[in-house]
C-alpha atoms as a PDB file:
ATOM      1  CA  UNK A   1    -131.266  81.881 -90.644  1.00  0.00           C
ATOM      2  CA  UNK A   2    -127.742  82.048 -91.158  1.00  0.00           C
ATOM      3  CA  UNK A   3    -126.795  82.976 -87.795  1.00  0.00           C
ATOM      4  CA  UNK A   4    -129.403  80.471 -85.767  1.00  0.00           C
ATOM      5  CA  UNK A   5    -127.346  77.542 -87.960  1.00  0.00           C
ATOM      6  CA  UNK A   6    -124.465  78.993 -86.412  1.00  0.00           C
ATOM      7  CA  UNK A   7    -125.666  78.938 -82.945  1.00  0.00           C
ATOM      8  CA  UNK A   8    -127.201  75.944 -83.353  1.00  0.00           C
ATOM      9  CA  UNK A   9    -124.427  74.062 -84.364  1.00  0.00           C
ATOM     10  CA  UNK A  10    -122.397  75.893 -81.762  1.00  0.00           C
ATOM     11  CA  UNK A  11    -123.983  74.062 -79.145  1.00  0.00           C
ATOM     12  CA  UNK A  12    -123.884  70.732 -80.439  1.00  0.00           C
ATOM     13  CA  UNK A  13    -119.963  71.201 -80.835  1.00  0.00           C
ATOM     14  CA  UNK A  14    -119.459  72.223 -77.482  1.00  0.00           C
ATOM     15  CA  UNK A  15    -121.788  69.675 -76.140  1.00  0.00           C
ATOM     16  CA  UNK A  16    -119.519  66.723 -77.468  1.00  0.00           C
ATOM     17  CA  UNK A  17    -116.834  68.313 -76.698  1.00  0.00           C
ATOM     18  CA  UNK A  18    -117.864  68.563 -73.166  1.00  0.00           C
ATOM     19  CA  UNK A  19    -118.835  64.924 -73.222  1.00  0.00           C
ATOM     20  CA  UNK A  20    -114.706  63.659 -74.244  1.00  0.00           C
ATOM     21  CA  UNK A  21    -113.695  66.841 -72.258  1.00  0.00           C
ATOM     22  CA  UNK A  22    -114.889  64.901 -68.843  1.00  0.00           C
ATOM     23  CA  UNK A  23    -112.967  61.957 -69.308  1.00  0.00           C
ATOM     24  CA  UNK A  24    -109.905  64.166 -68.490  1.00  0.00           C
ATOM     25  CA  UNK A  25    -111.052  65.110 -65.240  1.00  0.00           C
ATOM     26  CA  UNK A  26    -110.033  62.044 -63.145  1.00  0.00           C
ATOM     27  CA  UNK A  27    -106.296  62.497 -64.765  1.00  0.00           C
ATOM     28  CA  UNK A  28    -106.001  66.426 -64.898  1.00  0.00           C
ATOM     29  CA  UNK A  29    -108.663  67.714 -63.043  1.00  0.00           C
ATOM     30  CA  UNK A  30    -111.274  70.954 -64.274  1.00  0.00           C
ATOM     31  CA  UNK A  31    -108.657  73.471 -63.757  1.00  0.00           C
ATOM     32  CA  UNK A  32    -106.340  71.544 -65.902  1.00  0.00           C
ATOM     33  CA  UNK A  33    -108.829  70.395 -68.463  1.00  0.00           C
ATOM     34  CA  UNK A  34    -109.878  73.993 -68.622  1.00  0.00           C
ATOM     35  CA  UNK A  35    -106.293  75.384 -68.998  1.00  0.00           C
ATOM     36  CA  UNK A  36    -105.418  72.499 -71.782  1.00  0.00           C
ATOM     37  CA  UNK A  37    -108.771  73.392 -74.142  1.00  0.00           C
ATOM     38  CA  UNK A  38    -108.004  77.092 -73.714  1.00  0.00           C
ATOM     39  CA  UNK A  39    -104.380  77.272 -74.377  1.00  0.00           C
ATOM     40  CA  UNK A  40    -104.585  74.873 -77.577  1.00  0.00           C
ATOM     41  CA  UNK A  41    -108.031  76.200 -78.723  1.00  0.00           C
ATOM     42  CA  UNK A  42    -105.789  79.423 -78.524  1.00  0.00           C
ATOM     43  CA  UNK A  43    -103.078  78.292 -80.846  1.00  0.00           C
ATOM     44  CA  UNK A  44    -105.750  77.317 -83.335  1.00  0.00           C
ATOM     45  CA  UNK A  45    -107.688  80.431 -83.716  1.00  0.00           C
ATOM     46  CA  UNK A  46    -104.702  82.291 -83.639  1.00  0.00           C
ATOM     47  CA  UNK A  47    -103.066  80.039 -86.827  1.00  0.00           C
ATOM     48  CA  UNK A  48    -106.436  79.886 -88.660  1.00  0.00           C
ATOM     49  CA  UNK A  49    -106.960  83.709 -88.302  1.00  0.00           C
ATOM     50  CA  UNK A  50    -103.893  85.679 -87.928  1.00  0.00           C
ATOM     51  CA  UNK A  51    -105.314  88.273 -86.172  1.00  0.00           C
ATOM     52  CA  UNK A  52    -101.919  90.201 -86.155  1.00  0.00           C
ATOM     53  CA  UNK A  53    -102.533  91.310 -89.336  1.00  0.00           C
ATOM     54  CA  UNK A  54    -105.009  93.772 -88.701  1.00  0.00           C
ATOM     55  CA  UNK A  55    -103.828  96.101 -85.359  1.00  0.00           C
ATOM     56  CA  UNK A  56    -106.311  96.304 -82.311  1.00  0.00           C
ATOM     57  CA  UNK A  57    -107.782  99.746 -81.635  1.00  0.00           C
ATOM     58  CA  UNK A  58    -107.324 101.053 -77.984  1.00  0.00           C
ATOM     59  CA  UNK A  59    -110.559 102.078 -77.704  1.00  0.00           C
ATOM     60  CA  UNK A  60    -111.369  97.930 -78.104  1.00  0.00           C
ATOM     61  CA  UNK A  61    -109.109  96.986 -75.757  1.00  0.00           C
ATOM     62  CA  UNK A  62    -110.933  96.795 -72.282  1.00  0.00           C
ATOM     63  CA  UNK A  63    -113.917  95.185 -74.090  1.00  0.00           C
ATOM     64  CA  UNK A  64    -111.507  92.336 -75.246  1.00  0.00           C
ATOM     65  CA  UNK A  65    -110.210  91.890 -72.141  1.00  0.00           C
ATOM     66  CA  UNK A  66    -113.214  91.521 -70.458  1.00  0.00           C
ATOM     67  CA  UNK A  67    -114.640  89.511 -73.484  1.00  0.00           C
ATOM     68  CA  UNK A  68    -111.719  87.168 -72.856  1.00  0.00           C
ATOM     69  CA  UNK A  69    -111.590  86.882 -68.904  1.00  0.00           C
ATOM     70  CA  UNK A  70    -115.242  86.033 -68.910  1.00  0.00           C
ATOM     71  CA  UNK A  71    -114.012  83.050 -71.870  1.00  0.00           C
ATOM     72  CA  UNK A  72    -112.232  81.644 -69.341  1.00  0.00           C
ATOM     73  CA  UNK A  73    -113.949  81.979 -66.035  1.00  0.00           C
ATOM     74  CA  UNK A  74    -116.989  80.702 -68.210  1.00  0.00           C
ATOM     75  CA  UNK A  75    -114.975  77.794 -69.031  1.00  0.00           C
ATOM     76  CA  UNK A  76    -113.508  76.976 -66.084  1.00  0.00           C
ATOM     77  CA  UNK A  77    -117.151  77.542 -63.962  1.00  0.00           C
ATOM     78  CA  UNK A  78    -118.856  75.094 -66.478  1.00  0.00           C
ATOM     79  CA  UNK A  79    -115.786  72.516 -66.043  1.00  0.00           C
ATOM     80  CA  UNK A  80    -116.289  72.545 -62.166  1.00  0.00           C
ATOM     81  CA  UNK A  81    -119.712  71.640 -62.577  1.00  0.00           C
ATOM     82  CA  UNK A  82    -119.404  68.823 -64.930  1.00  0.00           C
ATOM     83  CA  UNK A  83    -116.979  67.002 -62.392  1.00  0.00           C
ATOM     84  CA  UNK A  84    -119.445  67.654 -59.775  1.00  0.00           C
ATOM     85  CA  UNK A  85    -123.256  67.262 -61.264  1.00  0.00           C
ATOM     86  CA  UNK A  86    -124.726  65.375 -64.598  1.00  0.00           C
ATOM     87  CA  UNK A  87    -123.745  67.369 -67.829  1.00  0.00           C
ATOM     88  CA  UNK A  88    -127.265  67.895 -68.847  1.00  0.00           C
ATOM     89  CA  UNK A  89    -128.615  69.796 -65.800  1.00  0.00           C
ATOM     90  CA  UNK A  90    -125.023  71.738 -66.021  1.00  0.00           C
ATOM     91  CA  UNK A  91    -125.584  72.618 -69.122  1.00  0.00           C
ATOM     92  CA  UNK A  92    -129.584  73.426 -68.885  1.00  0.00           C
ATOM     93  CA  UNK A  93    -128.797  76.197 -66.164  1.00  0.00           C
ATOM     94  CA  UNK A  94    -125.338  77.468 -68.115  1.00  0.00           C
ATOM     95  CA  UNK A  95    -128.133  78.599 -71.045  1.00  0.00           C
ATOM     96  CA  UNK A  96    -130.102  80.261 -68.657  1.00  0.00           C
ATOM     97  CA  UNK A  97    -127.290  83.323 -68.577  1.00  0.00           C
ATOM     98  CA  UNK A  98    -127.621  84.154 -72.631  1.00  0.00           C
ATOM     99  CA  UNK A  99    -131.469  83.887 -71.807  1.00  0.00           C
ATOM    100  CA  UNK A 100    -131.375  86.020 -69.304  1.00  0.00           C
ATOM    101  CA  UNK A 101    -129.188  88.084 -72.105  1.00  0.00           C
ATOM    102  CA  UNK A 102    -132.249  88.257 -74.495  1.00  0.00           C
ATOM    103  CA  UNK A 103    -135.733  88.464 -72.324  1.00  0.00           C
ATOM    104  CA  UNK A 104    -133.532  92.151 -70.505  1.00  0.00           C
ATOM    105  CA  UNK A 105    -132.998  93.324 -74.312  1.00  0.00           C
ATOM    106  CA  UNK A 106    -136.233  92.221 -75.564  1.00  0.00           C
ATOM    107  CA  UNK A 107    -140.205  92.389 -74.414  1.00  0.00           C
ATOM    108  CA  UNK A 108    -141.155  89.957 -77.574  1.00  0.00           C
ATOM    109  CA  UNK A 109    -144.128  87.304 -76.355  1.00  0.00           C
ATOM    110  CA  UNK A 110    -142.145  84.588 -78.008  1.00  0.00           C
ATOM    111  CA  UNK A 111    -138.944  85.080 -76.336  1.00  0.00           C
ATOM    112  CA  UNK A 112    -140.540  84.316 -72.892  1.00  0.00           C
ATOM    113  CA  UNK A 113    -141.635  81.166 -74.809  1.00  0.00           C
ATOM    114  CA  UNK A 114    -138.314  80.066 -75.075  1.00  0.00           C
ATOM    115  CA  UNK A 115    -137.596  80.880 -71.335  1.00  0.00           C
ATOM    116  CA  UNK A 116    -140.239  78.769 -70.293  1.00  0.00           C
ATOM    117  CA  UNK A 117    -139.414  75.521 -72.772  1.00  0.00           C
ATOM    118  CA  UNK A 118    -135.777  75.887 -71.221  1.00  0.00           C
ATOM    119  CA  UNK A 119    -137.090  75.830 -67.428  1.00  0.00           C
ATOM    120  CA  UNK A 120    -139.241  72.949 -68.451  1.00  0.00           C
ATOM    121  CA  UNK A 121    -136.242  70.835 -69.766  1.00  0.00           C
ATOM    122  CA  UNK A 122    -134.244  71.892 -66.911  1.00  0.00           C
ATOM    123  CA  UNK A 123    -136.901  70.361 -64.898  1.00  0.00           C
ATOM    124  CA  UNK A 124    -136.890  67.034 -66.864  1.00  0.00           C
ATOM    125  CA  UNK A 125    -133.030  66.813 -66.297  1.00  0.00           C
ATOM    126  CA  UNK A 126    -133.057  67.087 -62.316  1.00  0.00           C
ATOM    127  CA  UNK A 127    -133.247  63.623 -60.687  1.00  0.00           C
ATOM    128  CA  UNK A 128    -136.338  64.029 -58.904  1.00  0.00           C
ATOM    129  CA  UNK A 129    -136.609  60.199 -58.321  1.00  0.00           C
ATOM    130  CA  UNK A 130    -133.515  60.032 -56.685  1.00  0.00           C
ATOM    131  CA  UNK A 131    -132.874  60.945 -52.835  1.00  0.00           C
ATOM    132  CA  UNK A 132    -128.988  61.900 -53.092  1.00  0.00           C
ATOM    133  CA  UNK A 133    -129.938  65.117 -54.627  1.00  0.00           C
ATOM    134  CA  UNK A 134    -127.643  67.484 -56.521  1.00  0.00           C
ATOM    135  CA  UNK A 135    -124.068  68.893 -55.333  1.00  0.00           C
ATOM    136  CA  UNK A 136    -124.388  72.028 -54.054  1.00  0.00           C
ATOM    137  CA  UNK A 137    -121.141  73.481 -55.159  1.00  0.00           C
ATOM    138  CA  UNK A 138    -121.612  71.846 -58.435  1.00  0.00           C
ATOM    139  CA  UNK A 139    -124.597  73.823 -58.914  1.00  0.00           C
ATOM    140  CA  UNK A 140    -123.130  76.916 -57.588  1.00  0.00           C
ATOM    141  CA  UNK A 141    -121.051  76.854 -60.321  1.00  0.00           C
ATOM    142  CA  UNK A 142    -123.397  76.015 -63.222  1.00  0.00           C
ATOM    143  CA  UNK A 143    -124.819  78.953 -62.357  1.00  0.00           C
ATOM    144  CA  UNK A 144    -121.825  81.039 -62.324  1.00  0.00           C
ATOM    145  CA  UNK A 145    -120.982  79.959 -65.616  1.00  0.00           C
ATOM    146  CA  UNK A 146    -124.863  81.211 -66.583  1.00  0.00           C
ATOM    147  CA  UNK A 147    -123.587  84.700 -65.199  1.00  0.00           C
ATOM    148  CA  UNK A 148    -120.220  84.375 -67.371  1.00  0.00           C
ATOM    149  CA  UNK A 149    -121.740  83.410 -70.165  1.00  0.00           C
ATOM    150  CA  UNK A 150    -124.444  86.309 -69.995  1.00  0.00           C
ATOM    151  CA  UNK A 151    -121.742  88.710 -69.691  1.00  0.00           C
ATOM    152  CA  UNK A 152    -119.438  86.540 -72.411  1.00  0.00           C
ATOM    153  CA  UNK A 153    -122.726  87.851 -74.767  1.00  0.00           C
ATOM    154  CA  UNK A 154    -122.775  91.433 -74.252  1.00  0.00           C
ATOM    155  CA  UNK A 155    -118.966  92.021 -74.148  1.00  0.00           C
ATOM    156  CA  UNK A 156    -118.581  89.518 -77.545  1.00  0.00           C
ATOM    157  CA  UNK A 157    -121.162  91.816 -78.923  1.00  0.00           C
ATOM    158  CA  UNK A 158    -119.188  94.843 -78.398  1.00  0.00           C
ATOM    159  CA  UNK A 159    -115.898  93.519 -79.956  1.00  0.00           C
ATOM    160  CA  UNK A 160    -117.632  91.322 -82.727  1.00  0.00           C
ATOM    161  CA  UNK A 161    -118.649  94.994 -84.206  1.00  0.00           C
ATOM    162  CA  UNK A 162    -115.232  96.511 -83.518  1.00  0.00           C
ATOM    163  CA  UNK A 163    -113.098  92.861 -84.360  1.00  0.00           C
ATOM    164  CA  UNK A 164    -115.309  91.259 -86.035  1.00  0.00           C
ATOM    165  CA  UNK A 165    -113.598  87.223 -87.284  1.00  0.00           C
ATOM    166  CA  UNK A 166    -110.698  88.731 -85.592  1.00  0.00           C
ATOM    167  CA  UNK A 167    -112.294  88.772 -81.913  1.00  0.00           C
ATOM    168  CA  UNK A 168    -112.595  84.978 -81.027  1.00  0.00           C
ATOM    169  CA  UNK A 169    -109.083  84.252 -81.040  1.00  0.00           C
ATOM    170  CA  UNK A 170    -107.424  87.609 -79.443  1.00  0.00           C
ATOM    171  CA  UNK A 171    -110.396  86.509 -76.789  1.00  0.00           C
ATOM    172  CA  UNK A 172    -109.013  82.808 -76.142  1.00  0.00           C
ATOM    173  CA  UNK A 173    -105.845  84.451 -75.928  1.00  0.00           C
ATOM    174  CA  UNK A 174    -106.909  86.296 -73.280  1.00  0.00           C
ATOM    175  CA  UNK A 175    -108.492  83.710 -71.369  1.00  0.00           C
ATOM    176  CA  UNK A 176    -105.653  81.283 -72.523  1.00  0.00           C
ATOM    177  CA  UNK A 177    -102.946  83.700 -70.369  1.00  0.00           C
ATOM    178  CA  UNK A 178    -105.685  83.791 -67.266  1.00  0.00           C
ATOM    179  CA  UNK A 179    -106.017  80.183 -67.353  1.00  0.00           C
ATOM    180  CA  UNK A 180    -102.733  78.781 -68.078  1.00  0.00           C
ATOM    181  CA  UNK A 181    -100.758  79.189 -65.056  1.00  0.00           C
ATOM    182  CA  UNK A 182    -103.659  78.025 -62.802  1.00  0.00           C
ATOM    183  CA  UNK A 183    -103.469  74.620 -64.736  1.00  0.00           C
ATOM    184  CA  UNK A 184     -99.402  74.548 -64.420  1.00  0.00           C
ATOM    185  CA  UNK A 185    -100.150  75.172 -60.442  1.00  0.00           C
ATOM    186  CA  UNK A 186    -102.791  72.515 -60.284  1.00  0.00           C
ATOM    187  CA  UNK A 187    -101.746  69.797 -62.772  1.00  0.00           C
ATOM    188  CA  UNK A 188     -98.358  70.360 -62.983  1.00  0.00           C
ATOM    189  CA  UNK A 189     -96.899  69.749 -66.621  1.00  0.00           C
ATOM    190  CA  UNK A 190     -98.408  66.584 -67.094  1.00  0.00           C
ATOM    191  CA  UNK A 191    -101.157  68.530 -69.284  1.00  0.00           C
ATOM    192  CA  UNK A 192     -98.453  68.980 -72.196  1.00  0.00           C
ATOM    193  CA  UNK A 193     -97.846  65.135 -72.351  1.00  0.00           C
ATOM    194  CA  UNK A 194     -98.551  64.109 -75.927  1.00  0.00           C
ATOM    195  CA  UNK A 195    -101.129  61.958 -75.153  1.00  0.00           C
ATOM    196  CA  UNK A 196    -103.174  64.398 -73.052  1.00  0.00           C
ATOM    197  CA  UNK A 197    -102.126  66.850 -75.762  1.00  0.00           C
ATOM    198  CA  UNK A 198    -104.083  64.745 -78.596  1.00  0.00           C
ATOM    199  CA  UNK A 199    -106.682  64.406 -76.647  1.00  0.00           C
ATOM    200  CA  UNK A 200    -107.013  68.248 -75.372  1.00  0.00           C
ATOM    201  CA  UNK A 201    -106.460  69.177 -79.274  1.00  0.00           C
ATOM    202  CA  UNK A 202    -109.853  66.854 -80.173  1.00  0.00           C
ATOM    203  CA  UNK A 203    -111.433  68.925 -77.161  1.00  0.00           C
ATOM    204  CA  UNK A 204    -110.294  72.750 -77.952  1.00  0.00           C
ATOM    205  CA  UNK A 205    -111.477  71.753 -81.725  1.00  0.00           C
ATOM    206  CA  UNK A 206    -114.382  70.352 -80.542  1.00  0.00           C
ATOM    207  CA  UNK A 207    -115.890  72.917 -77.380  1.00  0.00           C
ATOM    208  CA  UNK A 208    -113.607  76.138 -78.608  1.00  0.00           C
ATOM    209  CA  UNK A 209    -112.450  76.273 -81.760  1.00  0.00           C
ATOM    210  CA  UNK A 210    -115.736  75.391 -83.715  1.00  0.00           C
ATOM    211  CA  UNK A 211    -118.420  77.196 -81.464  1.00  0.00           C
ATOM    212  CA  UNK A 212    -116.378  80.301 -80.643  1.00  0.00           C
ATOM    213  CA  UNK A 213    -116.371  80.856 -84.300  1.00  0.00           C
ATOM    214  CA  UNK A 214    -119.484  79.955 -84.786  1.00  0.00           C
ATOM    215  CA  UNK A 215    -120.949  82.549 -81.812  1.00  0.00           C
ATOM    216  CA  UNK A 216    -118.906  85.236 -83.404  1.00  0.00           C
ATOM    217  CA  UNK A 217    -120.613  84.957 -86.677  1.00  0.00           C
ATOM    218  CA  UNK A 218    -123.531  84.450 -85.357  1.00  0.00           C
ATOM    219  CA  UNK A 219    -123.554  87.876 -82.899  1.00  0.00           C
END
């Protein structure tokens, strides 16, 4: 029970995170939204845990960095599609990568039940009334942060048992040094303004911090 809280209240964190985290885009754009959450969601882990403290094995090493670089890409994918298509079909494909995760590890009836409530809500979400349709690209990349996120699963789950607490914030590290420079390139260092810098604190808490803690307890 302890771990569906977790991942429960995982997503609700990241959800209204997501929600503040778009009101950034028309200043700073996905890339440097993404880079901003990352890099400060970084900083907190990293404080909160000290991670230093307790050496990382080699053998844990590629695992992490995979773990990490599929943080970020996840990140960044999901942020593309939230500038592009509503946040509630974005989001209803993103879960379909850690479903994916669980129906190819298990063959229990009741997890295809929960594949099949998702794809109905999915199908509630799309704007079937409307003629203007859905962005393409946006889509595109909801579903590439499914595929992230699937992947984000089975690599957390290797360095959750290796890491364990430790793992979430040597991971946003990770995906903090992939994403950083891409938001300097893009956004310049307006993303380090203190007002942008309250705001991206309130965000990392909100859609990092909280549910990448959360997810490693829970895995």
């Amino acid at each position: 029970m302890v771990g569906i809280a977790a991942a429960l209240m995982s997503q609700v964190s990241m959800n209204v995170g997501a929600g503040f985290a778009k009101l950034l885009f028309p200043v700073l754009g996905a890339y440097g939204v993404t880079s901003l959450r990352i890099t400060l969601a970084a900083a907190m882990l990293l404080a909160l845990y000290r991670p230093w403290r307790k050496p990382v094995g080699r053998d844990a090493i590629p695992a992490l960095i995979a773990y990490g670089a599929m943080l970020g890409l996840m990140n960044l994918s999901y942020y593309q599609a939230l500038a592009r298509i509503p946040i509630g079909i974005a989001t209803g494909i993103e879960v379909m990568g850690p479903l994916a995760v669980v129906l190819l590890s298990s063959r229990r009836p009741r997890d295809f039940v929960w594949l099949g409530l998702a794809v109905f809500g999915l199908f509630l979400l799309l704007p079937l009334r409307h003629n203007d349709g859905l962005d393409p690209v946006g889509l595109l990349f909801a579903f590439g942060a499914a595929t992230c996120w699937s992947f984000y699963i089975i690599f957390g789950k290797r360095v959750s048992g290796t890491l364990g607490s430790n793992a979430a914030p040597w991971g946003m590290l990770v995906a903090a040094a992939i994403m950083l420079p891409t938001g300097l390139v893009t956004s310049g260092t307006a993303i380090f303004s203190p007002a942008y810098l309250l705001v991206g604190a309130g965000i990392a808490l909100l859609s990092s911090a909280i549910p990448y803690s959360l997810e490693m307890e829970a895995m």
